[in-house]
PDB file of N, CA and C in Angstrom:
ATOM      1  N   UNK A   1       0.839  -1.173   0.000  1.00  0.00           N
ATOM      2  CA  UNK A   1       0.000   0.000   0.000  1.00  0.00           C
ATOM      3  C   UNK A   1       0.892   1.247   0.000  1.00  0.00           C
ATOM      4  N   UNK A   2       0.683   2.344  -0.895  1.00  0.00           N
ATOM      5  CA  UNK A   2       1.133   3.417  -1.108  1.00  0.00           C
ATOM      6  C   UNK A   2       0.277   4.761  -0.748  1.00  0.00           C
ATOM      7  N   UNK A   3       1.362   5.350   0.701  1.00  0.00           N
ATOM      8  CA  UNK A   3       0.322   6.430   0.968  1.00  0.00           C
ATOM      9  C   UNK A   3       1.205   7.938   0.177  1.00  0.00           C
ATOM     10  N   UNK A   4       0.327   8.870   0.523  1.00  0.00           N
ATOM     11  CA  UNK A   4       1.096  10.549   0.126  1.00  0.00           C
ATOM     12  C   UNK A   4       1.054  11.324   1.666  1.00  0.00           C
ATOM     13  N   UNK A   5       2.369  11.529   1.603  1.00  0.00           N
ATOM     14  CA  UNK A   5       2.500  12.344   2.944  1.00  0.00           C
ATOM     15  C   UNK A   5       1.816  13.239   2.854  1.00  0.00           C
ATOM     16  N   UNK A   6       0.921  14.304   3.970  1.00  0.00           N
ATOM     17  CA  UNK A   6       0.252  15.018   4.651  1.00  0.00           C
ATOM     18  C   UNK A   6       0.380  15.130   5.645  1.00  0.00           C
ATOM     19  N   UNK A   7      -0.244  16.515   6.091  1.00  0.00           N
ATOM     20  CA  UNK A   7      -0.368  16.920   7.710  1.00  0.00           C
ATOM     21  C   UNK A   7      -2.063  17.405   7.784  1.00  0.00           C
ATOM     22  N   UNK A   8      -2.394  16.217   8.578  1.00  0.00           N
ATOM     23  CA  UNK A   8      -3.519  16.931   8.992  1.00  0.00           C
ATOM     24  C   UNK A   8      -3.246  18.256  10.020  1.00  0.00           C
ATOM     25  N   UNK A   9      -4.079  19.635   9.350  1.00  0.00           N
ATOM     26  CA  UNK A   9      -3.955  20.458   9.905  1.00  0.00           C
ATOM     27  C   UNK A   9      -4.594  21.533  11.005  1.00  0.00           C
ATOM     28  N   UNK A  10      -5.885  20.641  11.150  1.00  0.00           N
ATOM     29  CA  UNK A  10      -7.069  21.135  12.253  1.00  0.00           C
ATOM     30  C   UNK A  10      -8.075  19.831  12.466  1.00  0.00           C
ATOM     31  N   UNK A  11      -8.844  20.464  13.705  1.00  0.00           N
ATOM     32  CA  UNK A  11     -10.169  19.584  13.941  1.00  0.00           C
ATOM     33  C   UNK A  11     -11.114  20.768  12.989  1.00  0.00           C
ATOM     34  N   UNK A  12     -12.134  19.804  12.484  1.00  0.00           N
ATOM     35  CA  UNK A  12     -13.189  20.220  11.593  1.00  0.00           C
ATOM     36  C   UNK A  12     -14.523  20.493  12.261  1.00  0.00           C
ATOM     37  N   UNK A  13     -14.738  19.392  12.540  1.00  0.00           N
ATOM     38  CA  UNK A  13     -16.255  19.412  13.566  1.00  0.00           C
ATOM     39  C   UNK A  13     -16.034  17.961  14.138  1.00  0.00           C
ATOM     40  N   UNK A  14     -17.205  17.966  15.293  1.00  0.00           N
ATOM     41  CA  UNK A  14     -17.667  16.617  15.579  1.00  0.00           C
ATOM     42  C   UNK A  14     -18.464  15.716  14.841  1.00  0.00           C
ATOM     43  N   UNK A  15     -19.162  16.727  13.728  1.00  0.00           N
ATOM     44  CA  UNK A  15     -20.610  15.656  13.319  1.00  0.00           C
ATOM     45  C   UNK A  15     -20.145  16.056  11.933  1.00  0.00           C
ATOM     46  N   UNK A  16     -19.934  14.244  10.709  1.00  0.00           N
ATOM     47  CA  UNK A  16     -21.030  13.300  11.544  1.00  0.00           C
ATOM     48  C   UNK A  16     -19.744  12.465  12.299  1.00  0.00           C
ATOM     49  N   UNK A  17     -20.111  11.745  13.074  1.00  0.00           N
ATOM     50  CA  UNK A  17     -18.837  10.879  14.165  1.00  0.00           C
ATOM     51  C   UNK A  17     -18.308   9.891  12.802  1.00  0.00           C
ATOM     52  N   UNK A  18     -16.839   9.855  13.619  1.00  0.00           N
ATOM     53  CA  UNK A  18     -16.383  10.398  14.142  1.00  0.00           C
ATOM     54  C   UNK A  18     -15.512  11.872  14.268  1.00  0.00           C
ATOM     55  N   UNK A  19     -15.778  12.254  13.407  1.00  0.00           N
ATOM     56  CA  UNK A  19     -15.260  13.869  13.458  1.00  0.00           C
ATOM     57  C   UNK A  19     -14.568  13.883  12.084  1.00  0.00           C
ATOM     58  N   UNK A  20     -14.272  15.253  11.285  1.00  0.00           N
ATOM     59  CA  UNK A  20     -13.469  15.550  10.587  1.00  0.00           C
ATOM     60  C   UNK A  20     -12.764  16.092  10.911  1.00  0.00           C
ATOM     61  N   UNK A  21     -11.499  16.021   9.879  1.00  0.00           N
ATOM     62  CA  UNK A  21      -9.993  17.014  10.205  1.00  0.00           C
ATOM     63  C   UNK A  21      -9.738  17.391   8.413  1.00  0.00           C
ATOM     64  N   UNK A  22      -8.964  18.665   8.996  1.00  0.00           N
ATOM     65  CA  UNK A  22      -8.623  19.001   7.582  1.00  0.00           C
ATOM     66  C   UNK A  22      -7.286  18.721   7.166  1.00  0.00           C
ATOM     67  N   UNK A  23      -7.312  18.021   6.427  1.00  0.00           N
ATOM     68  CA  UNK A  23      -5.657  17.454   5.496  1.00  0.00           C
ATOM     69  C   UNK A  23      -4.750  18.400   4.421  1.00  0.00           C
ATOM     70  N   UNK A  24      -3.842  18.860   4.276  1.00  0.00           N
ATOM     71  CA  UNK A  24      -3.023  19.401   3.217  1.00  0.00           C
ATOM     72  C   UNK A  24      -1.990  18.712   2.946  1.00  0.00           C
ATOM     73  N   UNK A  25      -1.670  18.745   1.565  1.00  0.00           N
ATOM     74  CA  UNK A  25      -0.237  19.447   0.893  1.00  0.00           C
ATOM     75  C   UNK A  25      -0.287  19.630  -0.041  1.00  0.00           C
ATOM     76  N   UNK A  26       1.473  20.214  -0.536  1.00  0.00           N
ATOM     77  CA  UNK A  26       1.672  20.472  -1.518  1.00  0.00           C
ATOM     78  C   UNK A  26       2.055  19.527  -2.504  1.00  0.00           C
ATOM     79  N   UNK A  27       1.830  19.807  -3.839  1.00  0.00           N
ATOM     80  CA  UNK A  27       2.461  18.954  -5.253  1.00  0.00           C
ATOM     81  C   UNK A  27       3.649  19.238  -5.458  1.00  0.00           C
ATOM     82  N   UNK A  28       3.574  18.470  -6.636  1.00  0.00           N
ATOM     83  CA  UNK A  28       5.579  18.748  -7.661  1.00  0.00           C
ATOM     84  C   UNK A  28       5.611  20.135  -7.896  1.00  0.00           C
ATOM     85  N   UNK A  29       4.356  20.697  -8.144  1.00  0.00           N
ATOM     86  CA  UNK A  29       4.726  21.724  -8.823  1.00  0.00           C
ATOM     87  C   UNK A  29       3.548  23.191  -7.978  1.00  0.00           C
ATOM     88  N   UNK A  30       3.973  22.930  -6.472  1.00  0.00           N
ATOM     89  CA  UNK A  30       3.836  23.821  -5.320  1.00  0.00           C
ATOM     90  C   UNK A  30       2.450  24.673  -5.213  1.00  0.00           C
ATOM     91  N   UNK A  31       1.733  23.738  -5.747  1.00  0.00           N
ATOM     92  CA  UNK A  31       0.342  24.305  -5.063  1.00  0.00           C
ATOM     93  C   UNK A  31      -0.422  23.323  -4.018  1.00  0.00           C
ATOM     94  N   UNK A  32      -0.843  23.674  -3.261  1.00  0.00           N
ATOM     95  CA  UNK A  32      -1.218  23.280  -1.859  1.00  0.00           C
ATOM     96  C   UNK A  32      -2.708  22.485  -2.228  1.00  0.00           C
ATOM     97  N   UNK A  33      -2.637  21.389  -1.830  1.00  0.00           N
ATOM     98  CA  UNK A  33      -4.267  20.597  -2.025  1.00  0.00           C
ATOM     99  C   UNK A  33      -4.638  21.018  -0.363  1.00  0.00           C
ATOM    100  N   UNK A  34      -6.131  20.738  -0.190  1.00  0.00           N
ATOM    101  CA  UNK A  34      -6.833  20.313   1.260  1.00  0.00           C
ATOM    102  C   UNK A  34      -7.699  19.157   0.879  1.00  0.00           C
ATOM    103  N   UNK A  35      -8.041  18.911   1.783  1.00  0.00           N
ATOM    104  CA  UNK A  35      -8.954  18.093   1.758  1.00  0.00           C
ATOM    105  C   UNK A  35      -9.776  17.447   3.415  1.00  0.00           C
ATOM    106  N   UNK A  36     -10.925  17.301   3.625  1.00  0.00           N
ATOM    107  CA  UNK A  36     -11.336  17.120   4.404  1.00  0.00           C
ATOM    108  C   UNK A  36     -12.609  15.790   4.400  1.00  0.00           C
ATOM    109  N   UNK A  37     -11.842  15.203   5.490  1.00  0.00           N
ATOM    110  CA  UNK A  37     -12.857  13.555   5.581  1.00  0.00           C
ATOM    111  C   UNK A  37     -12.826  13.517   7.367  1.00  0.00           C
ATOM    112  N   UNK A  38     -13.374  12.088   7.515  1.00  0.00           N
ATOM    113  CA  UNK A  38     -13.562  11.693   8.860  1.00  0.00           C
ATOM    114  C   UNK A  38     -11.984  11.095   8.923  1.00  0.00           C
ATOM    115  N   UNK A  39     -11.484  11.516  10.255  1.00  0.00           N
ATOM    116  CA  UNK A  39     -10.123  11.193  10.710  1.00  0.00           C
ATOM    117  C   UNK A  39     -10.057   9.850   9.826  1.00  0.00           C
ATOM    118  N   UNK A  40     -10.167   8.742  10.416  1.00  0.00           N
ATOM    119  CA  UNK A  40     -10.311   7.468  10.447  1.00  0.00           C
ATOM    120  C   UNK A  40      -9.478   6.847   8.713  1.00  0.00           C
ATOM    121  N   UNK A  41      -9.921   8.008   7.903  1.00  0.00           N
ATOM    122  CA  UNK A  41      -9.856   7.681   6.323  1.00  0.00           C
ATOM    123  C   UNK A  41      -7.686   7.869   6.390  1.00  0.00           C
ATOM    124  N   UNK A  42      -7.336   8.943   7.361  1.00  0.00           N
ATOM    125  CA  UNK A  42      -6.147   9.149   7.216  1.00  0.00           C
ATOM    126  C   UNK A  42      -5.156   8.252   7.948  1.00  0.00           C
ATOM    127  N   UNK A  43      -4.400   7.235   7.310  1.00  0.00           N
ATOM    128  CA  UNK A  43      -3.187   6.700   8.032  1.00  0.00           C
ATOM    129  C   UNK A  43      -2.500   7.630   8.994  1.00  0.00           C
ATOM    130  N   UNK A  44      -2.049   6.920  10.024  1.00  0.00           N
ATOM    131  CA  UNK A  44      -0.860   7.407  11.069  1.00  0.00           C
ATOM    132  C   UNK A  44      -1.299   8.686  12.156  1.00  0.00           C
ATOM    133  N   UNK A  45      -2.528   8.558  11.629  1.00  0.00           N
ATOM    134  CA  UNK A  45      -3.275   9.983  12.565  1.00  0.00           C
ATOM    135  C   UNK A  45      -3.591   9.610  14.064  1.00  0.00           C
ATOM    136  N   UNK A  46      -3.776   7.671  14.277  1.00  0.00           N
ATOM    137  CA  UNK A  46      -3.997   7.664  16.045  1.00  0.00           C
ATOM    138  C   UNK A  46      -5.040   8.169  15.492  1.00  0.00           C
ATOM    139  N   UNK A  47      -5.425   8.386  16.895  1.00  0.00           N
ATOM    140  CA  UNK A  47      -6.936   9.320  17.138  1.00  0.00           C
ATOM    141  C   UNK A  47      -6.848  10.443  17.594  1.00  0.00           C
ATOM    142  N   UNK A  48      -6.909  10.849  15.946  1.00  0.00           N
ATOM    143  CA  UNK A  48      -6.969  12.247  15.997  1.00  0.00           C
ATOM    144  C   UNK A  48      -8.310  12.884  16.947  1.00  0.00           C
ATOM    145  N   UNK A  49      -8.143  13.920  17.390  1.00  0.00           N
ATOM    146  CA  UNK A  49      -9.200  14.807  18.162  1.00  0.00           C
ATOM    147  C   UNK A  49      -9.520  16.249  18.331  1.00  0.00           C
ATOM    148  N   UNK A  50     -10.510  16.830  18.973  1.00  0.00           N
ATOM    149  CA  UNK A  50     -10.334  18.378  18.928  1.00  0.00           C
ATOM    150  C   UNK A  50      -9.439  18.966  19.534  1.00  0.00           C
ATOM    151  N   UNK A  51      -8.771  18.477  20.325  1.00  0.00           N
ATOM    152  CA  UNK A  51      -7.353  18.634  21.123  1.00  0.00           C
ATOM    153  C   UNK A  51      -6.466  18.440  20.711  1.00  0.00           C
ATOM    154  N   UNK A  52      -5.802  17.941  20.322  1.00  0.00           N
ATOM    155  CA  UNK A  52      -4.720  17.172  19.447  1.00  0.00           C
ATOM    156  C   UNK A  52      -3.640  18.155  19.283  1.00  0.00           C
ATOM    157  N   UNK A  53      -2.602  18.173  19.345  1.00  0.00           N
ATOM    158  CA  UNK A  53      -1.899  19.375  18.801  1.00  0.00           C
ATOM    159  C   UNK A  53      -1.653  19.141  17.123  1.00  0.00           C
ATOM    160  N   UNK A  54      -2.190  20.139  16.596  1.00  0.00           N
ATOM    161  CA  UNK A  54      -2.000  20.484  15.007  1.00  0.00           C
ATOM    162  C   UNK A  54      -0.657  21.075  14.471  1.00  0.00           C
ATOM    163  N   UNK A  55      -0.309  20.799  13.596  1.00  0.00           N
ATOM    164  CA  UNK A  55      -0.198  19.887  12.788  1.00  0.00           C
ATOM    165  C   UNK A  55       0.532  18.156  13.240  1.00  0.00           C
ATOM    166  N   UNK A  56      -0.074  17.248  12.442  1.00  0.00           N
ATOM    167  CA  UNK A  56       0.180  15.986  12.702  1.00  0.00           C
ATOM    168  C   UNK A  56       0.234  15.220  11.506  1.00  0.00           C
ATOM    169  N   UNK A  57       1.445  14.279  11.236  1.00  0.00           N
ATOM    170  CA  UNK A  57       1.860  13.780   9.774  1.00  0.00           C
ATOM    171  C   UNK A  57       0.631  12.852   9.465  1.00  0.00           C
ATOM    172  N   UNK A  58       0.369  12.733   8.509  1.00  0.00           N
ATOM    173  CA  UNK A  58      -0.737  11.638   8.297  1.00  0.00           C
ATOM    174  C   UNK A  58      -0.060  10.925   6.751  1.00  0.00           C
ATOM    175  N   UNK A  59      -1.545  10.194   5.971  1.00  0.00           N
ATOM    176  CA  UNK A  59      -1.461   9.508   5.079  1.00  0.00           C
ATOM    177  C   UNK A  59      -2.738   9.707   4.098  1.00  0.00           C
ATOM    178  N   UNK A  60      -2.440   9.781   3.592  1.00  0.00           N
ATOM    179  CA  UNK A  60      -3.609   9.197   2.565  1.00  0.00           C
ATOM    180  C   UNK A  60      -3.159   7.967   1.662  1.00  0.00           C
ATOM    181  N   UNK A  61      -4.286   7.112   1.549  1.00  0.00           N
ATOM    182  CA  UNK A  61      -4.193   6.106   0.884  1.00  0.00           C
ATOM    183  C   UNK A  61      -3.969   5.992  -0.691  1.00  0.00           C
ATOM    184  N   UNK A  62      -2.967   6.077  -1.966  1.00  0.00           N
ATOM    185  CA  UNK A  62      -3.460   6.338  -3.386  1.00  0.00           C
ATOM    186  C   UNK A  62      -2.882   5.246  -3.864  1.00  0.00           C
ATOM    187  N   UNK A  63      -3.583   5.581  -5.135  1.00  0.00           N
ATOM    188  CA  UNK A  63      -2.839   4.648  -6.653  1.00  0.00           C
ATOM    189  C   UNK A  63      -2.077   5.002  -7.175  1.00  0.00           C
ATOM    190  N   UNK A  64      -0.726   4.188  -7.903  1.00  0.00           N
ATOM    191  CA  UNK A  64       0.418   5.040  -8.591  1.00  0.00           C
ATOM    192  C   UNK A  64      -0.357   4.861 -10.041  1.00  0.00           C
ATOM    193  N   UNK A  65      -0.220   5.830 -10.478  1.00  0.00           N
ATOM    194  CA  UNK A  65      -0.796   6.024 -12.086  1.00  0.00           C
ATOM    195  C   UNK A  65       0.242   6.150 -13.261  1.00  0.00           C
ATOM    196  N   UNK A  66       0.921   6.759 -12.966  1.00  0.00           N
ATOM    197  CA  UNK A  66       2.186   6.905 -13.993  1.00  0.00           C
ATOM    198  C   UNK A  66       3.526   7.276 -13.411  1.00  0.00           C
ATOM    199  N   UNK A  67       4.545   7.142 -13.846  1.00  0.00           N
ATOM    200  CA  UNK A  67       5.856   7.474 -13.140  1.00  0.00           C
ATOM    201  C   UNK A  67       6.662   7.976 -14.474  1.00  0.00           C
ATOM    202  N   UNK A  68       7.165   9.426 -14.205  1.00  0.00           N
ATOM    203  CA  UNK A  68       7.796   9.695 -14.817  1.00  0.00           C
ATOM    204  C   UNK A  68       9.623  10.106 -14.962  1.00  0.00           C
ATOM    205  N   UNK A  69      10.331  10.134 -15.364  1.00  0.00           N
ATOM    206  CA  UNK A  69      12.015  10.007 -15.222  1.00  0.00           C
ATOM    207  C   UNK A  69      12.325  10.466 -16.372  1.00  0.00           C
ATOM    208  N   UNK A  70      11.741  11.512 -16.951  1.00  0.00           N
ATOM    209  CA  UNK A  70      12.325  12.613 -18.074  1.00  0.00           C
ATOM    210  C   UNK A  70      12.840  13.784 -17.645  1.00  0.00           C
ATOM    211  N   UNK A  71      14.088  14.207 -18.356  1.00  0.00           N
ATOM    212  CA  UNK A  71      14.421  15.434 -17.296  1.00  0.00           C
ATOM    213  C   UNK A  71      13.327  16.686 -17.430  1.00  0.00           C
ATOM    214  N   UNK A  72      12.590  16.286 -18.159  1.00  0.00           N
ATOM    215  CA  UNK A  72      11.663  17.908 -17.791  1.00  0.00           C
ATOM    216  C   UNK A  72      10.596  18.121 -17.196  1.00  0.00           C
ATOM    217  N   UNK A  73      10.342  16.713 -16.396  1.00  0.00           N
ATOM    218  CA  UNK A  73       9.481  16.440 -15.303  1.00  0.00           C
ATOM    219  C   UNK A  73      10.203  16.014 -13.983  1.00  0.00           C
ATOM    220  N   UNK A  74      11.605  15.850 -14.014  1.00  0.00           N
ATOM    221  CA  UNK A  74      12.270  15.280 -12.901  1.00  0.00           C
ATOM    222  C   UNK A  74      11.869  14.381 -12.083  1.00  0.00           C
ATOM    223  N   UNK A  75      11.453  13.075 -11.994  1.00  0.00           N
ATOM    224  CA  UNK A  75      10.517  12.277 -11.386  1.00  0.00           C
ATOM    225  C   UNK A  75       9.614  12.723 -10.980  1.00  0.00           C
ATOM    226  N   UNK A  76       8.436  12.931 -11.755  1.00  0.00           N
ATOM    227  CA  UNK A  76       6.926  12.893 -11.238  1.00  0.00           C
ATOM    228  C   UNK A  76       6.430  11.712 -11.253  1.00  0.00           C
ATOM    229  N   UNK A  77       5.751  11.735 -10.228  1.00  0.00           N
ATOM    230  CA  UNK A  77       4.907  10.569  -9.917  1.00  0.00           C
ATOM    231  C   UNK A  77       3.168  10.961 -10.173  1.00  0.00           C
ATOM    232  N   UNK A  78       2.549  10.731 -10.710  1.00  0.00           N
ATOM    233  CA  UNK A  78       0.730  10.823 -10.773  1.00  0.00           C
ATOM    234  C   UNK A  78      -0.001   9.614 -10.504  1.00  0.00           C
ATOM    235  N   UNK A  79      -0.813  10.170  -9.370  1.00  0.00           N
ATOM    236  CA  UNK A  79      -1.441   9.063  -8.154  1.00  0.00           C
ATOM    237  C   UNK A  79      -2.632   9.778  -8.493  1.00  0.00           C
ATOM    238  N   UNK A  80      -3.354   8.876  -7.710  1.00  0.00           N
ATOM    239  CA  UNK A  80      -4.719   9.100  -7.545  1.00  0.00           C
ATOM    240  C   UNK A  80      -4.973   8.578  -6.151  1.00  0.00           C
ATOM    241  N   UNK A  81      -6.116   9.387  -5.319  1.00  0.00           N
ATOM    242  CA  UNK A  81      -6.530   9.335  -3.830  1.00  0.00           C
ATOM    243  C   UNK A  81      -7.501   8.954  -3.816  1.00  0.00           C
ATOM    244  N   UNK A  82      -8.404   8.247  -4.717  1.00  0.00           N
ATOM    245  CA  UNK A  82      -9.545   7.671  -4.987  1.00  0.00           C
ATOM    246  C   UNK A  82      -9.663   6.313  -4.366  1.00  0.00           C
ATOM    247  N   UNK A  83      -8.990   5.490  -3.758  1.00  0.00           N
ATOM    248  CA  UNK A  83      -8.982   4.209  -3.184  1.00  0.00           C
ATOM    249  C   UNK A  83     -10.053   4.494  -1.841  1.00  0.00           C
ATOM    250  N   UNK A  84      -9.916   5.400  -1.103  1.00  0.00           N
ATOM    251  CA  UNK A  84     -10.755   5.671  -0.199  1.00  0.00           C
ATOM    252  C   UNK A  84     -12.308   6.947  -0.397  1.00  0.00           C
ATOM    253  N   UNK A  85     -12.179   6.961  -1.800  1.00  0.00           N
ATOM    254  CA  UNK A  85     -12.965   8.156  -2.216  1.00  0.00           C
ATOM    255  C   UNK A  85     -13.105   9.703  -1.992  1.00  0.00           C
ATOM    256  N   UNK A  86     -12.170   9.956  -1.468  1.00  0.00           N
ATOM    257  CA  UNK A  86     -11.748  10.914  -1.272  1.00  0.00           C
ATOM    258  C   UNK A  86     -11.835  11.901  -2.458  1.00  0.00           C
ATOM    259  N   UNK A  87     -11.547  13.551  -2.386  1.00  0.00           N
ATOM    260  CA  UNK A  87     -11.503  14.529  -3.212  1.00  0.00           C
ATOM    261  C   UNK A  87     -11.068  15.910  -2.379  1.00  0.00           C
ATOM    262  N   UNK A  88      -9.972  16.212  -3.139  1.00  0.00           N
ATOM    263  CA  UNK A  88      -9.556  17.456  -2.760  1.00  0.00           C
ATOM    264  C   UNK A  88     -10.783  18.242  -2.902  1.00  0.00           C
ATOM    265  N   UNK A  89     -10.683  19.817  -2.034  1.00  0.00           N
ATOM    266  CA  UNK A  89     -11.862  20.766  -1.879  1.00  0.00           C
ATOM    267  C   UNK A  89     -12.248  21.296  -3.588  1.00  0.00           C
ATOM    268  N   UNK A  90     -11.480  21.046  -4.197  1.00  0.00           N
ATOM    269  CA  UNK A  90     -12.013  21.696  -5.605  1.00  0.00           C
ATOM    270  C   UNK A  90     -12.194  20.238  -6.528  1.00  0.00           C
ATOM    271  N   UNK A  91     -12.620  19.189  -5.988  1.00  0.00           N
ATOM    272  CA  UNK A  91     -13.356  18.075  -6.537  1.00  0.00           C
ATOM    273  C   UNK A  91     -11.692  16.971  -6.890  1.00  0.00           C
ATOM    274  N   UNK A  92     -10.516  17.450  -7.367  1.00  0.00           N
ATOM    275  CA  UNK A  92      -9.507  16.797  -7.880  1.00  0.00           C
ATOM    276  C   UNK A  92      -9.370  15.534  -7.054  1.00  0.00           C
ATOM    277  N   UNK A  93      -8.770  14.264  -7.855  1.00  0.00           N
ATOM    278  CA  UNK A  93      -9.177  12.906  -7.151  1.00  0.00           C
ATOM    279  C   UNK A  93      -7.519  13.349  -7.792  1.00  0.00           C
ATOM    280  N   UNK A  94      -6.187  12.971  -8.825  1.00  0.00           N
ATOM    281  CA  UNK A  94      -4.915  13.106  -9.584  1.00  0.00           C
ATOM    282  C   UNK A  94      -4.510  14.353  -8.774  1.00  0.00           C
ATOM    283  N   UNK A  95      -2.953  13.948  -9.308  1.00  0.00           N
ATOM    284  CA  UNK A  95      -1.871  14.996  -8.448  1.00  0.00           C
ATOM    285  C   UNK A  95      -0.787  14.392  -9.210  1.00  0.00           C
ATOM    286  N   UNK A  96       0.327  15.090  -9.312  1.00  0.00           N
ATOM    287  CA  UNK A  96       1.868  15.059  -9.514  1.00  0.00           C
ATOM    288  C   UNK A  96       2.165  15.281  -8.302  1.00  0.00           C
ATOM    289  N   UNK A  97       3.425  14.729  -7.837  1.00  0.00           N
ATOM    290  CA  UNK A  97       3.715  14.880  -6.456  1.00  0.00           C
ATOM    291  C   UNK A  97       5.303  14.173  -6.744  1.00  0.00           C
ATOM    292  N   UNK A  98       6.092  14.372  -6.189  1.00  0.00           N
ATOM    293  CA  UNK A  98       7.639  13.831  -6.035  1.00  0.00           C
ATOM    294  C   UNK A  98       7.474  12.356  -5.229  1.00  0.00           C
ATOM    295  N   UNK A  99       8.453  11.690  -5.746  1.00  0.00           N
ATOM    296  CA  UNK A  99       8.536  10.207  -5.043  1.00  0.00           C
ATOM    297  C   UNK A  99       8.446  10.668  -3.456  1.00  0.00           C
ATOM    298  N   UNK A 100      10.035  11.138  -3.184  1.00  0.00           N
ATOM    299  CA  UNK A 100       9.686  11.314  -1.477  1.00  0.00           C
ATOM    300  C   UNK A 100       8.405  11.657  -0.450  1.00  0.00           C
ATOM    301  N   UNK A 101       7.040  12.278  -1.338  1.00  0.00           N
ATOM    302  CA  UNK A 101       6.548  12.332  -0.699  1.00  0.00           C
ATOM    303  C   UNK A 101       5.609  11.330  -0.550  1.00  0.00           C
ATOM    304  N   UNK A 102       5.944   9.865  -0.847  1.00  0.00           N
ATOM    305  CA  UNK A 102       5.038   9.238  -0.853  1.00  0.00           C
ATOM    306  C   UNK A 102       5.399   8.120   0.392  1.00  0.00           C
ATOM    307  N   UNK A 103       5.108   7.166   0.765  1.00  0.00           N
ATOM    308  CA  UNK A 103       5.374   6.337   1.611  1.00  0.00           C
ATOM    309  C   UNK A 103       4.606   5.014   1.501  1.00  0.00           C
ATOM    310  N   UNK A 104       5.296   3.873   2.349  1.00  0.00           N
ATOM    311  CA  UNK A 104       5.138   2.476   2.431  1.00  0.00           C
ATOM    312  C   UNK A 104       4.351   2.321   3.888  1.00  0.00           C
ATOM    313  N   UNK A 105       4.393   3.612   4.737  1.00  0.00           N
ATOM    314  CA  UNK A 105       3.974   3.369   6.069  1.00  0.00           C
ATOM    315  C   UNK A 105       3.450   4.608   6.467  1.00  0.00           C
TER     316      UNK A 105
END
């Protein structure tokens, strides 16, 4: 399983249970996604809460879609976050993102 590093970066609400948190980062090419689900959807979060100290590394779960190793993309990687149904706040499920930010754990 292949996650994309994130930091969940707040508590959202309580309802509906168990609560949301709001997730970010950035891509290859430095624009910032969010996204917001019920904790539970994000790897490595524990239990997250309204207390919690923010920011906290998380995961999201994706698909590798293409891998690229041309120098005028410098390893891009294009995933998709759709395994858990997820969608960034402006609907986007795809991303370019650099290998390192992805993970095995």
């Amino acid at each position: 399983m292949i996650f994309l590093r994130c930091e969940a970066v707040r508590w959202v609400d309580d309802e509906p249970q168990p609560g949301l948190v709001e997730v970010r980062f950035t891509d290859a090419h430095h624009e910032q996604w969010a996204f917001i689900d019920k904790w539970p959807v994000f790897s490595g979060g524990g239990d997250l809460a309204p207390g919690s100290r923010y920011p906290v590394a998380v995961g999201i779960l994706c698909d590798i879609l293409t891998t690229d190793n041309t120098a005028d993309t410098s390893d891009l990687v294009r995933i998709s976050v759709t395994p858990w149904g997820i969608e960034s706040h402006e609907g986007c499920v795809e991303f370019e993102v650099r290998p390192c930010q992805l993970t095995t754990s």
